[in-house]
Protein backbone atom coordinates (compact mmCIF):
# COMPACT_ATOMS: atom_id res chain seq x y z
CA UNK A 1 0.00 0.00 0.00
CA UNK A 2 1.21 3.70 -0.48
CA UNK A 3 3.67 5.09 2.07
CA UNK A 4 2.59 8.92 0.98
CA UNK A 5 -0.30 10.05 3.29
CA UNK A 6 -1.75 11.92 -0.03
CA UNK A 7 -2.08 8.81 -2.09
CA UNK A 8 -3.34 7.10 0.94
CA UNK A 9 -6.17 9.97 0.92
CA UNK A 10 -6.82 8.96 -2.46
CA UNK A 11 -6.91 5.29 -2.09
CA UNK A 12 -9.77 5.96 0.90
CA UNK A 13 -11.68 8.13 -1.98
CA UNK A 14 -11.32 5.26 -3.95
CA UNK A 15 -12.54 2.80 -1.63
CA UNK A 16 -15.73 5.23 -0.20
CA UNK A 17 -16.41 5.71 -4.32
CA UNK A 18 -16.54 1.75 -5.04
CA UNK A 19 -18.47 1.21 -1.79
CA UNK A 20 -21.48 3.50 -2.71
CA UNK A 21 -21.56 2.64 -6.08
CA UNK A 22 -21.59 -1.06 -5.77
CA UNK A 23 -25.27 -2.01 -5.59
CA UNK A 24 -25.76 0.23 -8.22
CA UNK A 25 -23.54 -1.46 -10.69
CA UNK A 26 -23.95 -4.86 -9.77
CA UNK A 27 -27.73 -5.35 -9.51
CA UNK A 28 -28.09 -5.15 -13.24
CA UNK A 29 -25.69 -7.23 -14.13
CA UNK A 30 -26.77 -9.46 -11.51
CA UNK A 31 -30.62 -9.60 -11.27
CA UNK A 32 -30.52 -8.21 -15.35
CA UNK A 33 -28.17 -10.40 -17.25
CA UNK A 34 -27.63 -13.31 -14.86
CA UNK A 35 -31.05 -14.03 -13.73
CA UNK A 36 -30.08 -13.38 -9.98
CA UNK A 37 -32.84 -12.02 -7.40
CA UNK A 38 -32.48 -8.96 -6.17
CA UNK A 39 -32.39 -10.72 -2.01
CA UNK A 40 -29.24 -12.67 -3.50
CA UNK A 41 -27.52 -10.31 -4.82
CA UNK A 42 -27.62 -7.82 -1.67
CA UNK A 43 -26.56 -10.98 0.40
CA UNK A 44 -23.41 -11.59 -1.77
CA UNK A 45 -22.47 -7.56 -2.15
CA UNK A 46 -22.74 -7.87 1.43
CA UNK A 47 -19.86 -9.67 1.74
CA UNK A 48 -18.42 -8.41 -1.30
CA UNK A 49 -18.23 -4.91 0.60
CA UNK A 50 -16.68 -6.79 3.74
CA UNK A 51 -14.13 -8.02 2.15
CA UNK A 52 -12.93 -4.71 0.24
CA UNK A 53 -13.13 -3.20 3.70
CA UNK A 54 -10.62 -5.96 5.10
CA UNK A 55 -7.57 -5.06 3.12
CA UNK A 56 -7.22 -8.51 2.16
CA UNK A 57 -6.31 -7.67 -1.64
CA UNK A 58 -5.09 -4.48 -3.23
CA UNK A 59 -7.25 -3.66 -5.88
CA UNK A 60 -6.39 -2.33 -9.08
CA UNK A 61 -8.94 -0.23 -11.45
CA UNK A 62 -8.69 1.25 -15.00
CA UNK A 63 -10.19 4.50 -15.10
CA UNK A 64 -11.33 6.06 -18.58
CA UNK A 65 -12.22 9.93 -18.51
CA UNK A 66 -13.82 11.37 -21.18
CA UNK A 67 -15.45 14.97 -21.76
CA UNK A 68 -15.74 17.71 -24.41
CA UNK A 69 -16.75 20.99 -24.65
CA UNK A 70 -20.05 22.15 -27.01
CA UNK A 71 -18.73 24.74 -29.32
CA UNK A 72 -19.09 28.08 -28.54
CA UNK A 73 -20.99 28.61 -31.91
């Protein structure tokens, strides 16, 4: 894990970010695609939000920004 306090900052951001969006990208791949019910899926993000908690692993993510500007005309 980072030694520098500011990347550690950022790792926490990270983390928080991935927590609160996890339901929200998992239940339609989930309950949508896979044919999972909604009870199951909250069970096993359950522990899917345990274990990111725990340290256990140091996760990696690609991150793809993209924006633009409307022209001015």
């Amino acid at each position: 894990w980072p030694k520098q306090q500011h990347h550690k900052g950022i790792g926490l951001l990270n983390l928080a970010q991935t927590l609160d969006g996890l339901e929200g990208f998992s239940l339609k791949l989930f309950c949508g695609i896979l044919g999972k019910s909604r009870d199951e899926v909250l069970v096993l993000l359950a522990a899917v939000r345990k274990e990111l908690k725990s340290n256990a692993f140091h996760a990696l993510f690609d991150i793809h920004t993209v924006y633009g500007q409307k022209p001015l005309n």
